[in-house]
N, C-alpha and C. Protein backbone atom coordinates (compact mmCIF):
# COMPACT_ATOMS: atom_id res chain seq x y z
N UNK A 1 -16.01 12.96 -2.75
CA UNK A 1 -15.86 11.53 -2.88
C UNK A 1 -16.62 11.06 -4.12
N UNK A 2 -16.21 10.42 -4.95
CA UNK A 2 -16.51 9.65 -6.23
C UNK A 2 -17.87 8.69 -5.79
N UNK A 3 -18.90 8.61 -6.47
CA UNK A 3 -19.71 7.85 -6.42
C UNK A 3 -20.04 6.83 -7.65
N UNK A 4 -19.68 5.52 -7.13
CA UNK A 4 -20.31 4.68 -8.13
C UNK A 4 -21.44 3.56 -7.75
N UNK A 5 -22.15 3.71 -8.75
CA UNK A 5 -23.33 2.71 -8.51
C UNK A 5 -23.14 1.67 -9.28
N UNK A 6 -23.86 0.33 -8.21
CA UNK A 6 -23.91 -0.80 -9.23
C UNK A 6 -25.31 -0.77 -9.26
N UNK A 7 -25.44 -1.61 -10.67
CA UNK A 7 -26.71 -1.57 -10.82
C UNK A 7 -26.95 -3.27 -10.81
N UNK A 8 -28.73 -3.80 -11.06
CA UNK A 8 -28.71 -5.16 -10.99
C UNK A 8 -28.51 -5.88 -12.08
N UNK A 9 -27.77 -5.45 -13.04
CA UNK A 9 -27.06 -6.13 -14.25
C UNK A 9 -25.45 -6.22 -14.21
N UNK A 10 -25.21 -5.59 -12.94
CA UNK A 10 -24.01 -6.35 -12.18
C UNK A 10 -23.19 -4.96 -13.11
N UNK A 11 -24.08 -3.53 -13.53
CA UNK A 11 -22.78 -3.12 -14.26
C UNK A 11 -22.25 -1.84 -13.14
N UNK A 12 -21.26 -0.96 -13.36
CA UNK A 12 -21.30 -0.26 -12.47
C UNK A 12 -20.78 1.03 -12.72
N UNK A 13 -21.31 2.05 -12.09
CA UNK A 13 -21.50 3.31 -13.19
C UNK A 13 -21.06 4.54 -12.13
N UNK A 14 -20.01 5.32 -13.06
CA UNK A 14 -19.17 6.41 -12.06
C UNK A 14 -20.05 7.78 -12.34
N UNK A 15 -20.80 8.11 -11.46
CA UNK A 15 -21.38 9.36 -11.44
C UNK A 15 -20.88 10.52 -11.59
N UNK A 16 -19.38 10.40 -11.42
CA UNK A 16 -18.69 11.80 -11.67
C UNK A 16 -18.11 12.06 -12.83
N UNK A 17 -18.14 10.76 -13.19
CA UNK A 17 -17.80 10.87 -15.04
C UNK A 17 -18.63 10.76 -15.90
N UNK A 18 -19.92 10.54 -15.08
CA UNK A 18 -20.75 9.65 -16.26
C UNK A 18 -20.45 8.90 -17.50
N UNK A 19 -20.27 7.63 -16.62
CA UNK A 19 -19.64 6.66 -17.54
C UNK A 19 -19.54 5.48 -16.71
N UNK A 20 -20.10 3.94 -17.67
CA UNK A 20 -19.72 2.59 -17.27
C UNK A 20 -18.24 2.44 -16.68
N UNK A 21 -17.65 1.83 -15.70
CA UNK A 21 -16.42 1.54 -15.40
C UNK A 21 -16.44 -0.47 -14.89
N UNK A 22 -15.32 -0.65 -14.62
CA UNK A 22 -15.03 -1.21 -14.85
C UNK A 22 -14.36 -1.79 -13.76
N UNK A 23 -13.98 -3.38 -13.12
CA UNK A 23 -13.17 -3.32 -12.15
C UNK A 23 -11.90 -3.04 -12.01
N UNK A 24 -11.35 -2.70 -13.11
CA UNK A 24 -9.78 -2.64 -13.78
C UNK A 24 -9.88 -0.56 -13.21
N UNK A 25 -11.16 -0.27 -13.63
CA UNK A 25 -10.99 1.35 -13.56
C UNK A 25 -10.84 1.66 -11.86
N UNK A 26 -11.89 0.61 -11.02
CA UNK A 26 -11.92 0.96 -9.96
C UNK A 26 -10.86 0.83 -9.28
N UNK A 27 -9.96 -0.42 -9.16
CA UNK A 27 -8.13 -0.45 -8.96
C UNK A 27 -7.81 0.15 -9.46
N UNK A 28 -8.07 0.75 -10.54
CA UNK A 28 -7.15 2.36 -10.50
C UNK A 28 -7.25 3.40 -9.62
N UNK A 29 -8.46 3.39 -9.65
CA UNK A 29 -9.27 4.51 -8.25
C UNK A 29 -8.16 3.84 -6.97
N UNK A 30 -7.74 3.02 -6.51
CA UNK A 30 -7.38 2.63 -5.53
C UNK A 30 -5.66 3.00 -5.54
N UNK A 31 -5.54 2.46 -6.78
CA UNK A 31 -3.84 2.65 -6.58
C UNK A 31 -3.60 4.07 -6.35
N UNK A 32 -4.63 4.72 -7.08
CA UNK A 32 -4.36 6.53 -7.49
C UNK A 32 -4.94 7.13 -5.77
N UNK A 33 -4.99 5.90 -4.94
CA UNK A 33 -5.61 6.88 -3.89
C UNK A 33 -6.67 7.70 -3.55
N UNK A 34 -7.82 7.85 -5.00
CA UNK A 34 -8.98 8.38 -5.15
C UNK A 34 -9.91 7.87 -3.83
N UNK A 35 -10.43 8.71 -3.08
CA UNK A 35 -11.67 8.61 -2.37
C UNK A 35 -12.88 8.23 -3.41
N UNK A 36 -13.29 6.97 -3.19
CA UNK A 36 -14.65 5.99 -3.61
C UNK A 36 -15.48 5.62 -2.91
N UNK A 37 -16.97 5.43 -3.38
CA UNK A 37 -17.85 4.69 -2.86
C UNK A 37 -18.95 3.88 -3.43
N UNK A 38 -19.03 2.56 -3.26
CA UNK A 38 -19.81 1.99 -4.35
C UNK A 38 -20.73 1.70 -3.71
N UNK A 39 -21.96 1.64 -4.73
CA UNK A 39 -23.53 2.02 -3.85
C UNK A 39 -24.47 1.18 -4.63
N UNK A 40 -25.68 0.78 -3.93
CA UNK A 40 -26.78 -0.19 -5.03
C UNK A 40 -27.22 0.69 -5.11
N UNK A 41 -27.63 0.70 -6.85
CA UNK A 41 -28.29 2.04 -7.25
C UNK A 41 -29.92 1.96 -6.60
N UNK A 42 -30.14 0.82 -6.13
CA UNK A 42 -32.12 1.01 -5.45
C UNK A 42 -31.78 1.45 -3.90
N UNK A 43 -31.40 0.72 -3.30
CA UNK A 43 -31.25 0.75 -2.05
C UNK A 43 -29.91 1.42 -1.46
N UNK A 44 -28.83 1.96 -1.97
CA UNK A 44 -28.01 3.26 -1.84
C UNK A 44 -27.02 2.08 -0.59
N UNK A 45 -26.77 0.82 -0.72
CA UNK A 45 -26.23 0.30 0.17
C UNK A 45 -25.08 0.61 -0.23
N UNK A 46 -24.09 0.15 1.03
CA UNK A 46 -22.50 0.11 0.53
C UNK A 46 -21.94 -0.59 0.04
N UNK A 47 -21.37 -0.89 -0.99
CA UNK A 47 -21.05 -2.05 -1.66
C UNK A 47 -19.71 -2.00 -1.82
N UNK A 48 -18.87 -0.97 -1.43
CA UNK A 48 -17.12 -0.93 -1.41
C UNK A 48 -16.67 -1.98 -1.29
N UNK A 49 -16.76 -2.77 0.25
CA UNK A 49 -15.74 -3.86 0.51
C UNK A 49 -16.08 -5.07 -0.51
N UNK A 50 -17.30 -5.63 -0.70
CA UNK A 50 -17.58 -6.32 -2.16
C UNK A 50 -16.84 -6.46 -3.18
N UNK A 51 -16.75 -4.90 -3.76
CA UNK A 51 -16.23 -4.75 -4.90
C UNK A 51 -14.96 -4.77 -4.70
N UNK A 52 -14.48 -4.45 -3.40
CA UNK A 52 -12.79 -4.49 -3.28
C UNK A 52 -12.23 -5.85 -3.17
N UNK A 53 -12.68 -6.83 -2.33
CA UNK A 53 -12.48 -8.19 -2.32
C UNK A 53 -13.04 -9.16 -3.61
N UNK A 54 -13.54 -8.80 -4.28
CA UNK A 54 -14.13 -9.02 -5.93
C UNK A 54 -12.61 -8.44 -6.83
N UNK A 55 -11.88 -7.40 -6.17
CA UNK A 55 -10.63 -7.22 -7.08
C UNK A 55 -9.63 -7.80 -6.56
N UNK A 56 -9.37 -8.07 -5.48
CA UNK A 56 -8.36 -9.07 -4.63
C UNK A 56 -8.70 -10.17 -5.56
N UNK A 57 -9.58 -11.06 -5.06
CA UNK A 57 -9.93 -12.22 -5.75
C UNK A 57 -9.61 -12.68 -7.25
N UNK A 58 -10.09 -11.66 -8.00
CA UNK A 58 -9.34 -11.31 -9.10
C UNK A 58 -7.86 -11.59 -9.53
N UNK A 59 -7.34 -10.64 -8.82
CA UNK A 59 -5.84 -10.42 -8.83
C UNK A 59 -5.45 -11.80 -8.04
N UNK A 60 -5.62 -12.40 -7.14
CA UNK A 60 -5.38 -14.04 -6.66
C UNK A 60 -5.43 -14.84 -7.66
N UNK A 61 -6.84 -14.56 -8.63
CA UNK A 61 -6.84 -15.88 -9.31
C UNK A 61 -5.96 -16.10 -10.48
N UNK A 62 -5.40 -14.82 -10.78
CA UNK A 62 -4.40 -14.91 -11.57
C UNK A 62 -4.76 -14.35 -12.92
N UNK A 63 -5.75 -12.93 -12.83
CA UNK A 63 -6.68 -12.34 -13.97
C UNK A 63 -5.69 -11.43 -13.83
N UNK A 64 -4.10 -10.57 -13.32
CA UNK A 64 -3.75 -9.70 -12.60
C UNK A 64 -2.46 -10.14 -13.94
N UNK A 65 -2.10 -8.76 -14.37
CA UNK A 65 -0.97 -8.55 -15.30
C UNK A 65 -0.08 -9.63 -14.33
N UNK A 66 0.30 -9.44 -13.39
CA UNK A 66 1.72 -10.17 -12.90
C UNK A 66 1.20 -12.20 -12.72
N UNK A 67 0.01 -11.95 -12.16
CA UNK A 67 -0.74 -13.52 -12.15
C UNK A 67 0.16 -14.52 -11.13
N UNK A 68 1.25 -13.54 -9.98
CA UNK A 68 1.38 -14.17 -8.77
C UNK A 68 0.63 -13.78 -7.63
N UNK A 69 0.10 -15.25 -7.04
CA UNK A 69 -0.86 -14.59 -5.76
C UNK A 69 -0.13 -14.12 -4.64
N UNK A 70 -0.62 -13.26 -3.94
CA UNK A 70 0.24 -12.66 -2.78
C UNK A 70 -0.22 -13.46 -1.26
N UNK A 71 -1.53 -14.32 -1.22
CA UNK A 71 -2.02 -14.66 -0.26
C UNK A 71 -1.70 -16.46 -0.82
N UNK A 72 -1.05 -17.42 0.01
CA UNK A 72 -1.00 -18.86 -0.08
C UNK A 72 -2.22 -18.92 0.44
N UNK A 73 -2.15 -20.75 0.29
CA UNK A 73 -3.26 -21.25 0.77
C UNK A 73 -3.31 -21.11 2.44
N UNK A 74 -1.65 -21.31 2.72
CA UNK A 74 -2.04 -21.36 4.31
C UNK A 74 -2.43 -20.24 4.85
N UNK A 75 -1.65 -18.94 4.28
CA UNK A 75 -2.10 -17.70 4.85
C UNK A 75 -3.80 -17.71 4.85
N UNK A 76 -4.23 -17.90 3.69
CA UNK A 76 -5.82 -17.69 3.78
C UNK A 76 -6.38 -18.62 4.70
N UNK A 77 -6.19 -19.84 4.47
CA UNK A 77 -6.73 -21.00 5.69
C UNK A 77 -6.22 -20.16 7.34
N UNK A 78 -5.08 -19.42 7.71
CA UNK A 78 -4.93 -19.02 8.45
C UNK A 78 -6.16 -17.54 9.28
N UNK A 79 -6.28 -16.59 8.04
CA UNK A 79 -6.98 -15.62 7.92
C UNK A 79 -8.56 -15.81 8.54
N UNK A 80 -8.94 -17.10 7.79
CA UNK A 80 -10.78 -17.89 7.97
C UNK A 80 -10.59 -17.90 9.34
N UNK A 81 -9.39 -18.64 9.94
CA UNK A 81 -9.41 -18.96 11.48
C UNK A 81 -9.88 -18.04 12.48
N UNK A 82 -9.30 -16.75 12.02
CA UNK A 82 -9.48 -15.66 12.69
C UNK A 82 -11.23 -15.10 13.10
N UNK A 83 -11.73 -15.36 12.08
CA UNK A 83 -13.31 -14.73 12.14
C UNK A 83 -13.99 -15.63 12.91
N UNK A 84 -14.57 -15.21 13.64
CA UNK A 84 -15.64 -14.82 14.83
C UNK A 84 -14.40 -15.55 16.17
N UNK A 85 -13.51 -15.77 16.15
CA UNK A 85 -12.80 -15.53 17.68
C UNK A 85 -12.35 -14.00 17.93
N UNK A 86 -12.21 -13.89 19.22
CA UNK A 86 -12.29 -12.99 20.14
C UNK A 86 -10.87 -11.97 19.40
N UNK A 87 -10.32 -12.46 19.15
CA UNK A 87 -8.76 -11.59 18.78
C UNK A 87 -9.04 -11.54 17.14
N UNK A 88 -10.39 -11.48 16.24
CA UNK A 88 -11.12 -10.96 15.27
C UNK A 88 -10.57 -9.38 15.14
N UNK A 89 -10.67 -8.71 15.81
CA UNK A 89 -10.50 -7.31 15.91
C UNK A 89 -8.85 -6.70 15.95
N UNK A 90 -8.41 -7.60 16.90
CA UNK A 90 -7.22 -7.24 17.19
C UNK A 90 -6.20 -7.67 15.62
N UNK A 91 -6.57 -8.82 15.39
CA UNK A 91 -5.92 -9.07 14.00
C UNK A 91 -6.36 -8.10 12.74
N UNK A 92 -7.31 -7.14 12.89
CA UNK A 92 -7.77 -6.59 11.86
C UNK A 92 -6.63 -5.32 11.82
N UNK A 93 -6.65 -5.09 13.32
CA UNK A 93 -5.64 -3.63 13.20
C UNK A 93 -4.32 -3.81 13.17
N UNK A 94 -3.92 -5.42 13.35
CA UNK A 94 -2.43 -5.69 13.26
C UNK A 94 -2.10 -6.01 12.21
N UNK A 95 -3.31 -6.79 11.30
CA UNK A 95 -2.84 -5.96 9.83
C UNK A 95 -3.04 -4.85 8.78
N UNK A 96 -3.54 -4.13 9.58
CA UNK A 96 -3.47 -2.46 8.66
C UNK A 96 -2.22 -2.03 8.91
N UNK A 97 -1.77 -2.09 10.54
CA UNK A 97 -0.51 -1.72 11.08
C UNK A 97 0.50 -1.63 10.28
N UNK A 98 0.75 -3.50 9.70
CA UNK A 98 1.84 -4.35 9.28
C UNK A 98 2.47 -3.72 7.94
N UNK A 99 1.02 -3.40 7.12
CA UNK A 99 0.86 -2.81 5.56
C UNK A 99 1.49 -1.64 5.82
N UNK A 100 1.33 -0.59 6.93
CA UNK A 100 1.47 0.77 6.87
C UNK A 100 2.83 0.67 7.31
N UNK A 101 3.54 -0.44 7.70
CA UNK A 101 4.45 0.13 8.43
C UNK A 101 5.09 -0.46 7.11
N UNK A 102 4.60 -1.51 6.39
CA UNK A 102 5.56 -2.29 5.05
C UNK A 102 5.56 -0.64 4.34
N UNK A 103 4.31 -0.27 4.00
CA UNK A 103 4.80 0.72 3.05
C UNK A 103 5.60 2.02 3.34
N UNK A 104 5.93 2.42 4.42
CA UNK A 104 6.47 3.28 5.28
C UNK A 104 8.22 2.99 4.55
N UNK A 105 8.28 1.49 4.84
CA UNK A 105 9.50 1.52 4.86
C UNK A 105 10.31 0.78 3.44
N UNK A 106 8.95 0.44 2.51
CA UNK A 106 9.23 0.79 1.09
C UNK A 106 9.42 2.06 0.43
N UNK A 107 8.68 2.91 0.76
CA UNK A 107 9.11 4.14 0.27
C UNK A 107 10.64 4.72 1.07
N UNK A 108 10.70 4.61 1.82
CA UNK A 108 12.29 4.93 2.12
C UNK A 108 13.40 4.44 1.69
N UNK A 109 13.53 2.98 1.60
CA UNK A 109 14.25 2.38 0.83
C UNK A 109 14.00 2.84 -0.70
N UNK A 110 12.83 2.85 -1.64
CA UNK A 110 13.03 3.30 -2.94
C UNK A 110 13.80 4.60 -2.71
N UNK A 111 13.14 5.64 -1.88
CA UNK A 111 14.28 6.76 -1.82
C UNK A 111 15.67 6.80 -1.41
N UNK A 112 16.49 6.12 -0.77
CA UNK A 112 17.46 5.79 -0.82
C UNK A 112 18.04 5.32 -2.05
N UNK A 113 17.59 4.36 -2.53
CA UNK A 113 17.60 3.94 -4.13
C UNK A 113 17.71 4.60 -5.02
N UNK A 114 16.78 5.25 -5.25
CA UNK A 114 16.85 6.56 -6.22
C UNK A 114 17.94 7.59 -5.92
N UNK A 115 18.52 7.66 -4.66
CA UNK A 115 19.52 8.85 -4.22
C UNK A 115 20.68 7.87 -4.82
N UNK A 116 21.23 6.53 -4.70
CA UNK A 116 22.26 5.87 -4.79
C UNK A 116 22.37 5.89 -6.28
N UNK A 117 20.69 5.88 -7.08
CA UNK A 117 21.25 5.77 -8.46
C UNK A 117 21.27 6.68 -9.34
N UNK A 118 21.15 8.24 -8.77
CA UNK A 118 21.46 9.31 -9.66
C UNK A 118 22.41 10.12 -8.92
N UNK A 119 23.41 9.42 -7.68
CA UNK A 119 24.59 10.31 -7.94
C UNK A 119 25.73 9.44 -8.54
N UNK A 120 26.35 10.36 -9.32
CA UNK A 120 27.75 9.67 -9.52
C UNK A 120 28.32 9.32 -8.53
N UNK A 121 29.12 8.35 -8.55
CA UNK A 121 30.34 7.70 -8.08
C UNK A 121 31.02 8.66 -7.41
N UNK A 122 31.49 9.87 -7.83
CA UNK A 122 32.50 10.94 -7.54
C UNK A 122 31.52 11.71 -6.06
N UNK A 123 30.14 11.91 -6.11
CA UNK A 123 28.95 12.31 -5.80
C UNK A 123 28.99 11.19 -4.20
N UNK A 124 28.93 10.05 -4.50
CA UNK A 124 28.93 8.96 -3.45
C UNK A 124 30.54 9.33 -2.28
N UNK A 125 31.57 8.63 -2.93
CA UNK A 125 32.74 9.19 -2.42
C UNK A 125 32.69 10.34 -1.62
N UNK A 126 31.97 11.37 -2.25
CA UNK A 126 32.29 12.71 -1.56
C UNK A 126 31.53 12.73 -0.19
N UNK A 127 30.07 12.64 -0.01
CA UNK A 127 29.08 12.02 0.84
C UNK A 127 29.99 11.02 2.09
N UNK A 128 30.73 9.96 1.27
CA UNK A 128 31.23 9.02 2.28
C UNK A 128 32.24 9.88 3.26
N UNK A 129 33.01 10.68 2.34
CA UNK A 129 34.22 11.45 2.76
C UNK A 129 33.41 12.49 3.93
N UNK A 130 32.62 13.22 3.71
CA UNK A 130 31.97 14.19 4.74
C UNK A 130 31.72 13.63 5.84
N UNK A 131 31.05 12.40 6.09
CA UNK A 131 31.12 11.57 6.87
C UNK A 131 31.93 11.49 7.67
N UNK A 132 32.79 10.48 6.72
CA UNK A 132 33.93 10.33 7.66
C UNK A 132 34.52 11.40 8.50
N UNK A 133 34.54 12.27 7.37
CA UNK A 133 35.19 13.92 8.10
C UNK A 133 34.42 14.21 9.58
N UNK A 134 33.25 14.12 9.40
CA UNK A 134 32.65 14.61 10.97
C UNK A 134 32.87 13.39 11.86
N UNK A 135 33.10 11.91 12.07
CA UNK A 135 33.09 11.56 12.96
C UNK A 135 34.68 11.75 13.37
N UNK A 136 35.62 11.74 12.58
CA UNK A 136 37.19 11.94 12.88
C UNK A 136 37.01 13.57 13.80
N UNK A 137 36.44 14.58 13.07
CA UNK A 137 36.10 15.95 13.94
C UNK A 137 35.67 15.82 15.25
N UNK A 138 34.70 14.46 15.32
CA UNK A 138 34.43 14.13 16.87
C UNK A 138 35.02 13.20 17.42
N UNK A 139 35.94 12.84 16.81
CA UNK A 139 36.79 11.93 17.88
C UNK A 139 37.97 12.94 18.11
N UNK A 140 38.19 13.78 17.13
CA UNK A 140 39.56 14.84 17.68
C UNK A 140 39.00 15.46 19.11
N UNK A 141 37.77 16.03 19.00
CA UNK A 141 37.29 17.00 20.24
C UNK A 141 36.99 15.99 21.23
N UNK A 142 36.71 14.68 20.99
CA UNK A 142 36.81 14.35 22.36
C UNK A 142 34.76 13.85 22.74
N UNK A 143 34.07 13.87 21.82
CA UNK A 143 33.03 13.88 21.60
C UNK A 143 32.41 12.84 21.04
N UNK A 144 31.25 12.29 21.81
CA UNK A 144 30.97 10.87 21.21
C UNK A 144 29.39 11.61 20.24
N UNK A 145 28.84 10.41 19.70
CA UNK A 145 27.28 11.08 18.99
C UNK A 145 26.84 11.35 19.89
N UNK A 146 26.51 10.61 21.58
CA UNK A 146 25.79 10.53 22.41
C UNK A 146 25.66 11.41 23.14
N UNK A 147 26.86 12.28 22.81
CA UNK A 147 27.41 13.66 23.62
C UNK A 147 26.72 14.60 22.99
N UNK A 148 26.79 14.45 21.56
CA UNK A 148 26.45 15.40 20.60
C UNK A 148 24.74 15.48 20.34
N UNK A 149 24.12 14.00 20.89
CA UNK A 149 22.65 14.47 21.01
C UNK A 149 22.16 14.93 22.37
């Protein structure tokens, strides 16, 4: 796991590279999936979620190549509501859930996508035709899918 320290000049320093970084470097660390941990260089605290909601914030305020926010006002006014009532917890895992299941089913759709846009036409047709071919094969025999699972 990558270790970075902040120090109290607010700078923050990747031990495995030895080298200043940056919050732009550390969202990279994130998109790239890199295992991180950000630490006060005196007191060795954890400083991850900080620095991660310090890049949200960021990217909200519109410092973010694209500079659309993903969170409205109501969603966030909604979000505040949540902390310190009782269903605090339960909303925490219903949205990790939500994300995992969004990205689950973004990547399938891009792969579908990508299959639709590097076969030819002739490539598609043929696919449709096989298809078709096996359910006509199971309606000749007499065979539903339901039979067949």
């Amino acid at each position: 796991m990558r270790v970075i320290r902040k120090y109290a000049n607010r700078r923050l320093y990747d031990t495995s590279e030895s080298r200043y970084v940056t919050l732009e470097d550390i969202k990279l660390l994130v998109i790239n999936k890199e295992a991180f941990r950000v630490e006060d260089s005196k007191s060795g605290e954890d400083l991850t979620r900080n620095i991660l909601l310090q890049i949200i914030t960021d990217q909200e305020n519109g410092q973010s190549s694209s500079g659309n926010p993903m969170f409205s006002n109501q969603v966030l006014q909604q979000l505040i509501r949540f902390y310190g009532d009782s269903m605090q917890g339960t909303m925490s895992s219903y949205l990790e859930d939500s994300i995992n299941t969004f990205l689950e089913q973004q990547k399938a759709l891009r792969e579908q996508m990508q299959t639709a846009m590097t076969a030819t036409p002739m490539e598609l047709m043929r696919r449709v035709a096989e298809q078709n071919m096996k359910i006509w094969q199971r309606f000749q025999s007499g065979k539903t899918q339901k039979d067949e699972e």
